[in-house]
N, C-alpha and C. Protein backbone atom coordinates (compact mmCIF):
# COMPACT_ATOMS: atom_id res chain seq x y z
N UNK A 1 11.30 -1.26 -77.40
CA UNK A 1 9.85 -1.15 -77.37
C UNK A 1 9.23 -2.25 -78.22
N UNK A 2 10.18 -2.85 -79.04
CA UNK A 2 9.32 -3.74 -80.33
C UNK A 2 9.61 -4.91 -79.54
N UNK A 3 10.40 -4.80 -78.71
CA UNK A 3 10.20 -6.73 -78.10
C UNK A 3 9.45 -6.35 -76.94
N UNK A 4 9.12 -5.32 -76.40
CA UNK A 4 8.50 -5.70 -74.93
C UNK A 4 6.70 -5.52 -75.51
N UNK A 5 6.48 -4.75 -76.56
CA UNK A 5 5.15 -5.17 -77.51
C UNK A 5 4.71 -6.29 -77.64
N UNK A 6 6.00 -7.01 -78.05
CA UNK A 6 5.68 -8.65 -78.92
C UNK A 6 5.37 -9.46 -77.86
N UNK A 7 5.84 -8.78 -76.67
CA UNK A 7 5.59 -9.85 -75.69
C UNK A 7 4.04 -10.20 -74.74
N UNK A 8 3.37 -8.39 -75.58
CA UNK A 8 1.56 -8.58 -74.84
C UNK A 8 1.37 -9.47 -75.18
N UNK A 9 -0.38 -9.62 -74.73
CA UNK A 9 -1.45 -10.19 -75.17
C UNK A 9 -1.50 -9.88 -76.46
N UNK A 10 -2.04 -11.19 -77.57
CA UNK A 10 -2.48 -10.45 -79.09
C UNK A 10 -3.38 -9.18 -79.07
N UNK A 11 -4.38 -9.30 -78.51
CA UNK A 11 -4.93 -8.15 -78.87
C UNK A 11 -4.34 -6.96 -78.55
N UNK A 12 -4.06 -6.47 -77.60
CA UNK A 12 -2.71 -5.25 -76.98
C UNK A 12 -1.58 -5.22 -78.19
N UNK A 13 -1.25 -6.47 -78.92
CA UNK A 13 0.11 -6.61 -79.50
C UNK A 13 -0.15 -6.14 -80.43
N UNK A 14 -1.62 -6.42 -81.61
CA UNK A 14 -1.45 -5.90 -82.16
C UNK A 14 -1.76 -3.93 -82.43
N UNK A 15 -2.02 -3.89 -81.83
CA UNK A 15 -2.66 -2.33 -81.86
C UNK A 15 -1.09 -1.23 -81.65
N UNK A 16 -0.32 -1.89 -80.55
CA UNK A 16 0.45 -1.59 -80.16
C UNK A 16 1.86 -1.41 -81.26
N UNK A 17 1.78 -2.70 -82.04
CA UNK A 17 2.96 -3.00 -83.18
C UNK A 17 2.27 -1.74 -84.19
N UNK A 18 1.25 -1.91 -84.72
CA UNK A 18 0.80 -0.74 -85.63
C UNK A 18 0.97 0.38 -84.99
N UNK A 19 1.05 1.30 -83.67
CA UNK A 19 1.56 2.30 -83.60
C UNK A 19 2.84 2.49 -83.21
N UNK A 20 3.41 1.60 -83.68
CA UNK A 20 4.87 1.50 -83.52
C UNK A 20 5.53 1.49 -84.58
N UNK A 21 5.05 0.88 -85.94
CA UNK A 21 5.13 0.98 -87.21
C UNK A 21 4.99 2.66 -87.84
N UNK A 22 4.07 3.28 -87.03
CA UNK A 22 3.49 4.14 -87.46
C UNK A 22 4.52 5.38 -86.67
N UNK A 23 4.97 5.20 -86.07
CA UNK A 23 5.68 6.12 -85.35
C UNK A 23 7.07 5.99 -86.26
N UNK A 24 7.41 4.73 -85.96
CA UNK A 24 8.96 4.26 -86.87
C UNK A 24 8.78 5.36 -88.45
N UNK A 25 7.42 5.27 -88.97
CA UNK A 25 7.28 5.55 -90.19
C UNK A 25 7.56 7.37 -90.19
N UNK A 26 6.80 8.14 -88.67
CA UNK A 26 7.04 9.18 -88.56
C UNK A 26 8.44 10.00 -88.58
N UNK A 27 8.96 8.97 -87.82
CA UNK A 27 10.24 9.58 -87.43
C UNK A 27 11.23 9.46 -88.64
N UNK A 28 11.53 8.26 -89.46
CA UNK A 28 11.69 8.67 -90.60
C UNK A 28 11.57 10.01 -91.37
N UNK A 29 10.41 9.79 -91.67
CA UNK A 29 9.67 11.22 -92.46
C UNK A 29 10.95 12.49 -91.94
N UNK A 30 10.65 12.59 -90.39
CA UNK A 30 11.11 13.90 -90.12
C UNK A 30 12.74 13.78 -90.62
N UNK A 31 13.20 13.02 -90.36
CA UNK A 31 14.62 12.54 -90.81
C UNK A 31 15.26 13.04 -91.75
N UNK A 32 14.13 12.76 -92.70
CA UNK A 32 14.29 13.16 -93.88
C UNK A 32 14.22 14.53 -94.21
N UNK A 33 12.85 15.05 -93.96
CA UNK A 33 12.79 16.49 -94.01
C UNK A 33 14.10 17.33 -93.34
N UNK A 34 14.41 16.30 -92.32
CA UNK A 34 15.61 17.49 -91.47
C UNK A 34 17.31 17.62 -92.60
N UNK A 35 17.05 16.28 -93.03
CA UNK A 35 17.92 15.88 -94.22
C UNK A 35 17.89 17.48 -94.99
N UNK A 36 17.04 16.98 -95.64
CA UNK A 36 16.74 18.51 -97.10
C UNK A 36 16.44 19.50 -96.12
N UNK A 37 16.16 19.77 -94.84
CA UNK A 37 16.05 21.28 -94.67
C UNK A 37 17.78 21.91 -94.12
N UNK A 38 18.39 21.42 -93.72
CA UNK A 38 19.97 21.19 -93.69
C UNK A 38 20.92 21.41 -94.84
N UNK A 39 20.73 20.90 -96.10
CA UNK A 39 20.96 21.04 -97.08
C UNK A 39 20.72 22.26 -97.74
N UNK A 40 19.60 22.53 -97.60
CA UNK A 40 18.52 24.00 -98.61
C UNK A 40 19.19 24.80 -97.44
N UNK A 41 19.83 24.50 -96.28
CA UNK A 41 20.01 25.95 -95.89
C UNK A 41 21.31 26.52 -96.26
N UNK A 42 22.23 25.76 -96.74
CA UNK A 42 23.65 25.84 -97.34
C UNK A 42 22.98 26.82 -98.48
N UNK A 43 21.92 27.21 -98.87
CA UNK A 43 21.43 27.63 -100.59
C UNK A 43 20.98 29.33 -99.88
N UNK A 44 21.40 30.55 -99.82
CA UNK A 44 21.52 31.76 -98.68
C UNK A 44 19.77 32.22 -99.51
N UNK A 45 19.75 31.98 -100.96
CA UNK A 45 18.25 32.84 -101.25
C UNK A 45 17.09 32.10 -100.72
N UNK A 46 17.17 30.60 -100.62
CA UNK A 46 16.28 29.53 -99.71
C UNK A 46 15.88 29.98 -98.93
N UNK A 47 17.03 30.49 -98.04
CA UNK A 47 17.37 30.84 -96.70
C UNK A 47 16.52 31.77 -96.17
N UNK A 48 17.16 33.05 -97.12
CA UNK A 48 15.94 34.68 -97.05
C UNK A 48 15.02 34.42 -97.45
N UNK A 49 13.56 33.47 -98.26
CA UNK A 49 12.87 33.13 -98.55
C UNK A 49 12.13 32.48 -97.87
N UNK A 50 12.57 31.75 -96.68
CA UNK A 50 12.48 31.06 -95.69
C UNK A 50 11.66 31.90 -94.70
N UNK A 51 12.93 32.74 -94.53
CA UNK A 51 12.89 33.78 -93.23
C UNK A 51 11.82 34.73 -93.60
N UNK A 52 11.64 35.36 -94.71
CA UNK A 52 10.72 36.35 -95.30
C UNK A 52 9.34 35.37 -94.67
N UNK A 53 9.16 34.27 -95.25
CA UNK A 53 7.95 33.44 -95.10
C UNK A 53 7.61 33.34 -94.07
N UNK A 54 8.29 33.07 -93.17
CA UNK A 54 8.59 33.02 -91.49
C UNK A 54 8.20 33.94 -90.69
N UNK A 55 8.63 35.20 -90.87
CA UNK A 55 8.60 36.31 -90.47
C UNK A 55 6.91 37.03 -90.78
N UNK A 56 6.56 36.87 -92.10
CA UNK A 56 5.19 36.89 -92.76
C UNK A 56 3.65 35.99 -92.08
N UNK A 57 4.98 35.23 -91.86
CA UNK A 57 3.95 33.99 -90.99
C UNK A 57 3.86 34.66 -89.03
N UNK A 58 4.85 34.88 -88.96
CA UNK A 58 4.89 35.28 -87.75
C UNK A 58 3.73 36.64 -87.29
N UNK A 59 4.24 37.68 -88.67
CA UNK A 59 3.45 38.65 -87.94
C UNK A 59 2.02 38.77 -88.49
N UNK A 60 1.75 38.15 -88.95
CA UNK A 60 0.09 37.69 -89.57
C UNK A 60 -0.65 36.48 -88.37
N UNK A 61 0.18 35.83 -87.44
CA UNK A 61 0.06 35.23 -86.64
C UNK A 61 0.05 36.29 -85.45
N UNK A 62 0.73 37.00 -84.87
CA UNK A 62 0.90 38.18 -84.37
C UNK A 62 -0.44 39.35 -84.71
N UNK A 63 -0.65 39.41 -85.76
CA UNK A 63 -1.90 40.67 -85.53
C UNK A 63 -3.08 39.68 -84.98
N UNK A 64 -3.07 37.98 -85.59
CA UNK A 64 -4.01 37.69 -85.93
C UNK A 64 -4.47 37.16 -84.02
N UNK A 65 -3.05 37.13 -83.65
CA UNK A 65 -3.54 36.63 -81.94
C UNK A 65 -3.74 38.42 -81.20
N UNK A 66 -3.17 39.06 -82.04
CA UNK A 66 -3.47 40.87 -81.17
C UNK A 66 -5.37 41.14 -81.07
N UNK A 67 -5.65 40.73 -82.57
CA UNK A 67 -7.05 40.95 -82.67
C UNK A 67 -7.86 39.91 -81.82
N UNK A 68 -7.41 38.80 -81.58
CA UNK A 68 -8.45 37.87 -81.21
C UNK A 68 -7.96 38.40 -78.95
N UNK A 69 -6.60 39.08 -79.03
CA UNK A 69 -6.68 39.70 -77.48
C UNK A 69 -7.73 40.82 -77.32
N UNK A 70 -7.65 41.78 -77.84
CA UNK A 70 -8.55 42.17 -78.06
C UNK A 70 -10.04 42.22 -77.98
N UNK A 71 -10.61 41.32 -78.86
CA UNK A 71 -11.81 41.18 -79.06
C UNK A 71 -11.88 40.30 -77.51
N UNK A 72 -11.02 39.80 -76.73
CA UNK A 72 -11.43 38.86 -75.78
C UNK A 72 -11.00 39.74 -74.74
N UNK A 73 -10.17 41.22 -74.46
CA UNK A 73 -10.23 41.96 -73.63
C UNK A 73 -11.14 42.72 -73.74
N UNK A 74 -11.99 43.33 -74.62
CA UNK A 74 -13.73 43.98 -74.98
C UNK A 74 -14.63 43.11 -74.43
N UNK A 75 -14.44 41.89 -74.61
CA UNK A 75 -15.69 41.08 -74.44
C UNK A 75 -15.91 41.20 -72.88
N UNK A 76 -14.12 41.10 -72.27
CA UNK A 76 -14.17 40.75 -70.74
C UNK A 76 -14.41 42.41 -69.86
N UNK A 77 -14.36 43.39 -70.82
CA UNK A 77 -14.94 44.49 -70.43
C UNK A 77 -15.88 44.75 -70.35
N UNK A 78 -16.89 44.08 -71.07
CA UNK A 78 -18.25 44.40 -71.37
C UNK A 78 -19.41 43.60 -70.41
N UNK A 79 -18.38 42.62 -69.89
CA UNK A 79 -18.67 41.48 -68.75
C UNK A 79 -18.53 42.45 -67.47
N UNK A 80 -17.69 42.57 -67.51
CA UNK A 80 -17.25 43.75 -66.00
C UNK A 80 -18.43 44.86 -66.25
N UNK A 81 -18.93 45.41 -67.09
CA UNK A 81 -20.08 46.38 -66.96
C UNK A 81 -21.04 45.77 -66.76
N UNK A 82 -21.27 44.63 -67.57
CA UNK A 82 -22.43 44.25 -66.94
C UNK A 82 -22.54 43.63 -65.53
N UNK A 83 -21.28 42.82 -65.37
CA UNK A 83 -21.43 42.60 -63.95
C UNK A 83 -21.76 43.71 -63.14
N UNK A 84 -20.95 45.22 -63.08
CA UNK A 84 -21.08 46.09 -62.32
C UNK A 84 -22.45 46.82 -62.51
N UNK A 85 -23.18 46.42 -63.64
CA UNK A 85 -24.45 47.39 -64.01
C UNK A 85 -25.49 46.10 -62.92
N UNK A 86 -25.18 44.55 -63.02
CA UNK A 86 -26.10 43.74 -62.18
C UNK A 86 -25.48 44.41 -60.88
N UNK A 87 -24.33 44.54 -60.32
CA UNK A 87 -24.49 44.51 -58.74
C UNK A 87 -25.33 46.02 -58.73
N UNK A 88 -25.02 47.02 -58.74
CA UNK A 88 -25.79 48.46 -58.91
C UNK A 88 -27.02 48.22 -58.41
N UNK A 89 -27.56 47.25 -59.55
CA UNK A 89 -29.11 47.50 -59.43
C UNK A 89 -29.58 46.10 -58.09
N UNK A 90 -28.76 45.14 -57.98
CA UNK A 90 -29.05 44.21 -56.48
C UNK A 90 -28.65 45.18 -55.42
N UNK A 91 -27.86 46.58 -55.35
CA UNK A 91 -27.95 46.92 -54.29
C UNK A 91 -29.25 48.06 -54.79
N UNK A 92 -29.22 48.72 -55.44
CA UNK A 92 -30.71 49.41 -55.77
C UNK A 92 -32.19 48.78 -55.08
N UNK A 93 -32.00 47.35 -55.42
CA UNK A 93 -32.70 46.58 -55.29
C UNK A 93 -32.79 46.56 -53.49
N UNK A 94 -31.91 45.68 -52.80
CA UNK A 94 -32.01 45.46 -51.51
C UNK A 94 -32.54 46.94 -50.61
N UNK A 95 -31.63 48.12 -51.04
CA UNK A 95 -32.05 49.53 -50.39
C UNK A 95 -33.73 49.23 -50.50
N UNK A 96 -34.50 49.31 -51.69
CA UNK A 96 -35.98 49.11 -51.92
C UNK A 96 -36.57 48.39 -51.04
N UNK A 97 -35.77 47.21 -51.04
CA UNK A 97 -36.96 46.00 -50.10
C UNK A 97 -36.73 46.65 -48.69
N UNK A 98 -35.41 47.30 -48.07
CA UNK A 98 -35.38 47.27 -46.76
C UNK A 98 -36.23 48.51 -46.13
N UNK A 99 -36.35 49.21 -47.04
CA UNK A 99 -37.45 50.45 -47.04
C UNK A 99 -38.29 49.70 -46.95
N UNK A 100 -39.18 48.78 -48.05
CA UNK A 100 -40.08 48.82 -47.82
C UNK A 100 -40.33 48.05 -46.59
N UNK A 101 -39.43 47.05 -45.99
CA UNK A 101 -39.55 46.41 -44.77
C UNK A 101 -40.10 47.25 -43.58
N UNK A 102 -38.92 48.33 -43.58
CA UNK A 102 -39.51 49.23 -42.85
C UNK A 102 -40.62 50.03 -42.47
N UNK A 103 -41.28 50.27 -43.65
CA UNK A 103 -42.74 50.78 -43.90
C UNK A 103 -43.56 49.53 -43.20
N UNK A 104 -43.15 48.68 -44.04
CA UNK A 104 -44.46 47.57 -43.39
C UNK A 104 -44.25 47.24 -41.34
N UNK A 105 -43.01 47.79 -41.17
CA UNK A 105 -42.84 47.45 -39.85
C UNK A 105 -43.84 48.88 -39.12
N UNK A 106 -43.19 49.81 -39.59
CA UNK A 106 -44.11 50.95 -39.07
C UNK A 106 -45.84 51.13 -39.28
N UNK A 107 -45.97 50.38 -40.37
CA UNK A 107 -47.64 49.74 -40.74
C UNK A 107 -48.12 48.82 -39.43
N UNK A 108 -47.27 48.42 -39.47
CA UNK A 108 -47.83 46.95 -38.59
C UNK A 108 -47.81 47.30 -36.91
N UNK A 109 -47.11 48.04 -36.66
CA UNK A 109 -46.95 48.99 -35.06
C UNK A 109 -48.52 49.79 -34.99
N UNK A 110 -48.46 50.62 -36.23
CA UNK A 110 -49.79 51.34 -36.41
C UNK A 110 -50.94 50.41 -36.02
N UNK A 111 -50.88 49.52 -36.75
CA UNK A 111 -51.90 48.39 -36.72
C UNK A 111 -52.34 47.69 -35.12
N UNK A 112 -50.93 47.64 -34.45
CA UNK A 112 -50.83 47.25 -33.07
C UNK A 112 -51.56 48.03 -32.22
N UNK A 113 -50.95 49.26 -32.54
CA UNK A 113 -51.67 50.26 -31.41
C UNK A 113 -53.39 50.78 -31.52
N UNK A 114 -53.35 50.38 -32.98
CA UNK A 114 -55.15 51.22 -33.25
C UNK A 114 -55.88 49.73 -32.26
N UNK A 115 -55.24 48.59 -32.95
CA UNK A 115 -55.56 47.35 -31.99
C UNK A 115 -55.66 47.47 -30.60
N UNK A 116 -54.59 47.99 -29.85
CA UNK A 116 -54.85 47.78 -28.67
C UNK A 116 -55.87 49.33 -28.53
N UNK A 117 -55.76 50.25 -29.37
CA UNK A 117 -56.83 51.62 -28.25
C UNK A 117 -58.02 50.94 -28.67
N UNK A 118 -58.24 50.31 -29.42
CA UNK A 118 -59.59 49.42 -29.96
C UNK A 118 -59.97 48.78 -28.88
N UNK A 119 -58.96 47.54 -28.21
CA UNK A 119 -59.50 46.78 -27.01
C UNK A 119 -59.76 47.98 -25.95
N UNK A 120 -58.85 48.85 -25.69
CA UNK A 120 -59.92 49.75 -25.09
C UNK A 120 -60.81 50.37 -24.85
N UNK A 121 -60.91 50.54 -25.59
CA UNK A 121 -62.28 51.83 -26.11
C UNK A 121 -63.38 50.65 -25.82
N UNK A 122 -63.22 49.52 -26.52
CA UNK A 122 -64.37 48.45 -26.08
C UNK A 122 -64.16 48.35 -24.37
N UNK A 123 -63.56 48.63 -24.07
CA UNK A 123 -63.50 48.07 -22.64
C UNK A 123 -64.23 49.05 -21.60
N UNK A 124 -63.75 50.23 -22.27
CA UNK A 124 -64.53 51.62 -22.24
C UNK A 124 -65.73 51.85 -22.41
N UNK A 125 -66.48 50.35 -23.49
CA UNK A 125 -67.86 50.71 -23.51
C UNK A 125 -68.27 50.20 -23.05
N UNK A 126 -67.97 49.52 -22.30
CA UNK A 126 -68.50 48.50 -21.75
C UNK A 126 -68.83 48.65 -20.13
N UNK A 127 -68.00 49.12 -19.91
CA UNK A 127 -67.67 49.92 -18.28
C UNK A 127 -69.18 50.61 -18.45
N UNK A 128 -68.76 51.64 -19.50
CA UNK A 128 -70.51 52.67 -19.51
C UNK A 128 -71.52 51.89 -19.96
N UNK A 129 -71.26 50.90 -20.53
CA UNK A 129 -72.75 50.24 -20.46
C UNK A 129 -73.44 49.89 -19.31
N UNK A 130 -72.19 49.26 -18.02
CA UNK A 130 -72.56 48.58 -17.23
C UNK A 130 -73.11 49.88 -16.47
N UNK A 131 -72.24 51.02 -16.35
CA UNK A 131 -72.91 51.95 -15.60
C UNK A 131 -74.78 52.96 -15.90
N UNK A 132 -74.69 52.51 -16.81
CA UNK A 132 -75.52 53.11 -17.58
C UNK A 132 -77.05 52.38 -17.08
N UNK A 133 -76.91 50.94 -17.28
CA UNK A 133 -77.94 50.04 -17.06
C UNK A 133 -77.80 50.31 -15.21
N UNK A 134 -76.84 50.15 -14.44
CA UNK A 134 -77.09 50.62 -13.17
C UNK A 134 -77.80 51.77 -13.33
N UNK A 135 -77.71 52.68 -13.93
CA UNK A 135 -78.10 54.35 -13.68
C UNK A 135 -79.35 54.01 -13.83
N UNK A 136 -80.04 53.41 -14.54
CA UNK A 136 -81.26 53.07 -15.58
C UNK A 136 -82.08 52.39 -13.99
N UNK A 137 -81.43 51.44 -13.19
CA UNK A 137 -82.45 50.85 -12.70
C UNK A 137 -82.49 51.64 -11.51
N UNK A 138 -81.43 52.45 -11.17
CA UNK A 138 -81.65 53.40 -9.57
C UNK A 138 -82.13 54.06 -10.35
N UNK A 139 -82.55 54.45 -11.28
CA UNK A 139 -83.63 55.85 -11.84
C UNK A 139 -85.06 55.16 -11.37
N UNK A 140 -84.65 53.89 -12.11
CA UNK A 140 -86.14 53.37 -12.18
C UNK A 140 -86.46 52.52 -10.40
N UNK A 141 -85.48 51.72 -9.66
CA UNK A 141 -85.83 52.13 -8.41
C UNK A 141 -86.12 53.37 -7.40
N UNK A 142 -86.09 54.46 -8.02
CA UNK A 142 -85.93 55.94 -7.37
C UNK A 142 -87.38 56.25 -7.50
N UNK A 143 -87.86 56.11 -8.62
CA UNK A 143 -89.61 55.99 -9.32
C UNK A 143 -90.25 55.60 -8.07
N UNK A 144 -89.74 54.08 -8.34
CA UNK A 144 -90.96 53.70 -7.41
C UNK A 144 -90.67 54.21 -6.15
N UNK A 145 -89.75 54.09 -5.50
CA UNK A 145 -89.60 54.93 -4.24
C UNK A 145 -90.20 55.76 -4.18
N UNK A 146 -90.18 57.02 -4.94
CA UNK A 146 -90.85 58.26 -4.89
C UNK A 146 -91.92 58.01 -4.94
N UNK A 147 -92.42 57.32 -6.43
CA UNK A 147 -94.17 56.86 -6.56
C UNK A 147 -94.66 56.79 -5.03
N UNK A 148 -94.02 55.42 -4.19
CA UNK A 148 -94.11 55.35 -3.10
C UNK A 148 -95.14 56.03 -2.23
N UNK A 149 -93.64 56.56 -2.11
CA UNK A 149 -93.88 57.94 -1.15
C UNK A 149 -94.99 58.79 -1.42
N UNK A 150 -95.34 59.13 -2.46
CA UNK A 150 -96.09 60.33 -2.93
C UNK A 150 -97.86 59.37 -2.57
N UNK A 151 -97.69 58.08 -2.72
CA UNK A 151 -98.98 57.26 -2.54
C UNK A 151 -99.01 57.47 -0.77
N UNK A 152 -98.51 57.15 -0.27
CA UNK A 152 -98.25 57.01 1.11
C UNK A 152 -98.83 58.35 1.66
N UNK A 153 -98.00 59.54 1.18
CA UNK A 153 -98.18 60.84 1.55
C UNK A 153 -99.77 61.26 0.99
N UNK A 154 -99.88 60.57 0.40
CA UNK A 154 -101.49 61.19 -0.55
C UNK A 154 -102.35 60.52 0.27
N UNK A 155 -102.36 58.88 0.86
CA UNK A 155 -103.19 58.43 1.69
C UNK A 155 -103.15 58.63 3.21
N UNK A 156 -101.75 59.32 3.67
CA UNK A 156 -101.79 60.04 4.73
C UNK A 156 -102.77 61.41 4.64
N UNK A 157 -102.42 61.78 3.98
CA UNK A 157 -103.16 63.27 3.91
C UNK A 157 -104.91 63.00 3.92
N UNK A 158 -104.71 62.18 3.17
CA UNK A 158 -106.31 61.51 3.21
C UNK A 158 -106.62 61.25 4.20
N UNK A 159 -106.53 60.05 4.74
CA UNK A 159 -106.65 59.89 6.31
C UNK A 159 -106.62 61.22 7.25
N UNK A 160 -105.86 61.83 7.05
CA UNK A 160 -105.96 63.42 8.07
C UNK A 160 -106.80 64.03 7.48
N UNK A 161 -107.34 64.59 6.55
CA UNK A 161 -108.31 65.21 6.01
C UNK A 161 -109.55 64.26 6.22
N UNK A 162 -109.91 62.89 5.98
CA UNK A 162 -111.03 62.27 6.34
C UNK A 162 -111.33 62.18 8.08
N UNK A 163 -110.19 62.35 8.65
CA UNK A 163 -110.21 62.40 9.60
C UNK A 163 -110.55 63.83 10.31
N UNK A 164 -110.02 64.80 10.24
CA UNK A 164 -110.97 66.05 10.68
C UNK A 164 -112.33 66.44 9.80
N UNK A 165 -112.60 65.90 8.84
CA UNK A 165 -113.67 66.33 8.51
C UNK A 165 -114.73 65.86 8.62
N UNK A 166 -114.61 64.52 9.64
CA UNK A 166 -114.89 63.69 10.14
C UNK A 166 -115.70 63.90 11.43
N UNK A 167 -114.97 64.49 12.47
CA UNK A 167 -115.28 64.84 13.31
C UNK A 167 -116.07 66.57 13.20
């Protein structure tokens, strides 16, 4: 890795050599530590001291991931109610509107039909108007007819009465 580095561009090279330095430097380190932890384990009270710590560590790690399941299986319960308390009330909800759909459909039929006995009834008055104004003028042609007549008959009678009383 250290010659195919050397072989970038400078700028690549160097960034690259420093984390290569830096790694070299890591791995060391652990080397070492693995050194003395190898050693200290040949030492048996190290050892149980170790393990005690370990074990301490473990189950304090252990409650400490139980509580945080927990608190994140409550939370995801409390999600599920509320989810189930929102759907509840969207179907609460939809039942409402489709009622009221319905109402307004049965409103609006109502509305249709008073509409159409409406165009009737006008149509209806209209008929009797027309008959009405007929009735009105054969009344009032019937008048004069009669008037007529009754002039006619009155100057007949006249004439026959001027006429025999005449002679």
């Amino acid at each position: 890795m250290d010659l195919e580095a050397r072989s970038l561009q400078p700028n690549v090279k160097a960034v690259l050599l420093a984390k290569l330095r830096e790694y070299k430097s890591d791995l060391n380190n652990l080397k070492s530590e693995h050194k003395r932890l190898a050693s200290a384990n040949s030492n048996q009270a190290a050892r149980d001291d170790l393990l005690e710590s370990g074990m301490a560590d473990a189950m304090s790690v252990s409650a400490n991931q139980r509580g945080r399941l927990m608190m994140s299986t409550e939370r995801l319960n409390e999600s599920s109610d509320r989810i189930k308390e929102s759907r509840r009330t969207m179907l609460e909800t939809e039942e409402l509107g489709v009622s009221i759909l319905q109402d307004l459909h049965q409103q609006r039929q109502s509305l249709l039909h008073a509409n159409d006995t409406l165009h009737g009834v006008d149509d209806n008055i209209s008929k009797s108007k027309k008959i009405l104004t007929n009735m009105s003028r054969r009344m009032s042609r019937n008048k004069w007819i009669i008037s007529s007549i009754i002039v006619v008959l009155v100057v007949a009678i006249a004439l026959i009465l001027y006429s025999k009383l005449s002679k």
